[in-house]
Protein backbone atom coordinates (compact mmCIF):
# COMPACT_ATOMS: atom_id res chain seq x y z
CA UNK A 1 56.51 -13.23 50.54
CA UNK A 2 53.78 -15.28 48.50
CA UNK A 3 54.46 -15.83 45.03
CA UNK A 4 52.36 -14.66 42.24
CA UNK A 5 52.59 -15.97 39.07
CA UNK A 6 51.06 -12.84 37.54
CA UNK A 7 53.28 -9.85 38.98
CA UNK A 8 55.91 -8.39 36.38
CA UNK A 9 58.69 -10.01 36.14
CA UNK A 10 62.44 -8.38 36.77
CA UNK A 11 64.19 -7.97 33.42
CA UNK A 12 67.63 -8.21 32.65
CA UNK A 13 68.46 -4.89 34.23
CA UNK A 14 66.89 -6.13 37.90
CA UNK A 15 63.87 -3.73 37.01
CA UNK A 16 60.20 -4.36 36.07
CA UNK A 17 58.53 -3.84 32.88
CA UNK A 18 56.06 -1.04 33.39
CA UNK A 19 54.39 -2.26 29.81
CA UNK A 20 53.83 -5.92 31.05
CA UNK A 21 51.96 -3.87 34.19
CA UNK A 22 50.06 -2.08 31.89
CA UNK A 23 49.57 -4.78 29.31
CA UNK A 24 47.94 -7.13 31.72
CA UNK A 25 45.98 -4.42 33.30
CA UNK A 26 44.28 -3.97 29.96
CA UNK A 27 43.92 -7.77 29.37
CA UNK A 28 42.02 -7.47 32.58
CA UNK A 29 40.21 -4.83 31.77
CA UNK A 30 38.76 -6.02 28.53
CA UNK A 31 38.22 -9.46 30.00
CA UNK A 32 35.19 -8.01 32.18
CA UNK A 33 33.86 -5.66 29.88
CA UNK A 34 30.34 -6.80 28.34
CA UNK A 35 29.73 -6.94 24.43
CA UNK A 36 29.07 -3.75 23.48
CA UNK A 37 25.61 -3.24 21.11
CA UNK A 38 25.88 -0.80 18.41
CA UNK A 39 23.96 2.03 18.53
CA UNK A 40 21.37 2.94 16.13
CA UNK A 41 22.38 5.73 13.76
CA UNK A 42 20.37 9.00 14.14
CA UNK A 43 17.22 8.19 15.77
CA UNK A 44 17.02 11.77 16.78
CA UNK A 45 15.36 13.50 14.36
CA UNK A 46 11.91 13.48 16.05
CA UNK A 47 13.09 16.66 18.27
CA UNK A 48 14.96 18.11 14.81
CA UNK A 49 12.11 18.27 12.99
CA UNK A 50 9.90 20.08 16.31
CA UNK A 51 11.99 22.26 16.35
CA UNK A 52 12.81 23.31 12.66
CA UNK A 53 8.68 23.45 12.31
CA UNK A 54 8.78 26.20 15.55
CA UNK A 55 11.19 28.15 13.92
CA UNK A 56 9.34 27.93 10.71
CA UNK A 57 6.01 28.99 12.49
CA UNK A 58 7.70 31.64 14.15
CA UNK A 59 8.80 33.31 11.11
CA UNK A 60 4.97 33.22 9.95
CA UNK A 61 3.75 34.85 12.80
CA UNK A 62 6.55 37.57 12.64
CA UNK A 63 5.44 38.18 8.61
CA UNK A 64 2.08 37.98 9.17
CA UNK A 65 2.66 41.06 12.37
CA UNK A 66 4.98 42.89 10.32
CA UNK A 67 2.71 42.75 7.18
CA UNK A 68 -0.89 43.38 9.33
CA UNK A 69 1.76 46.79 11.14
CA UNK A 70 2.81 48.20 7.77
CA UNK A 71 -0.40 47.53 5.61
């Protein structure tokens, strides 16, 4: 069998630490993961606003019908 320097190790029990396993697996993990950038903060407000000025202009319309129906 080929020795690797890397595999848990056997404790004192005979068995293998399942945290080592899962400690190196995140070391490797976060070794090939790229910087993350941070995001910009709330650069959606463009569509916010298109909408709030439909629903705005929808309301008009329905005032201006109702008013025109019952005047």
């Amino acid at each position: 069998m080929a020795h690797n320097p890397h595999a848990p190790q056997p404790g004192p029990e005979g068995t293998s630490d399942p945290a080592g396993s899962t400690q190196m697996f995140r070391a490797f993990v976060d070794e090939g993961e790229p910087q993350r950038r941070a995001q910009p903060a709330a650069t959606s407000s463009g569509p916010r606003v298109g909408v709030i000025a439909a629903v705005v202009a929808v309301v008009v319309v329905l005032g201006a019908v109702a008013w025109l129906a019952l005047g």
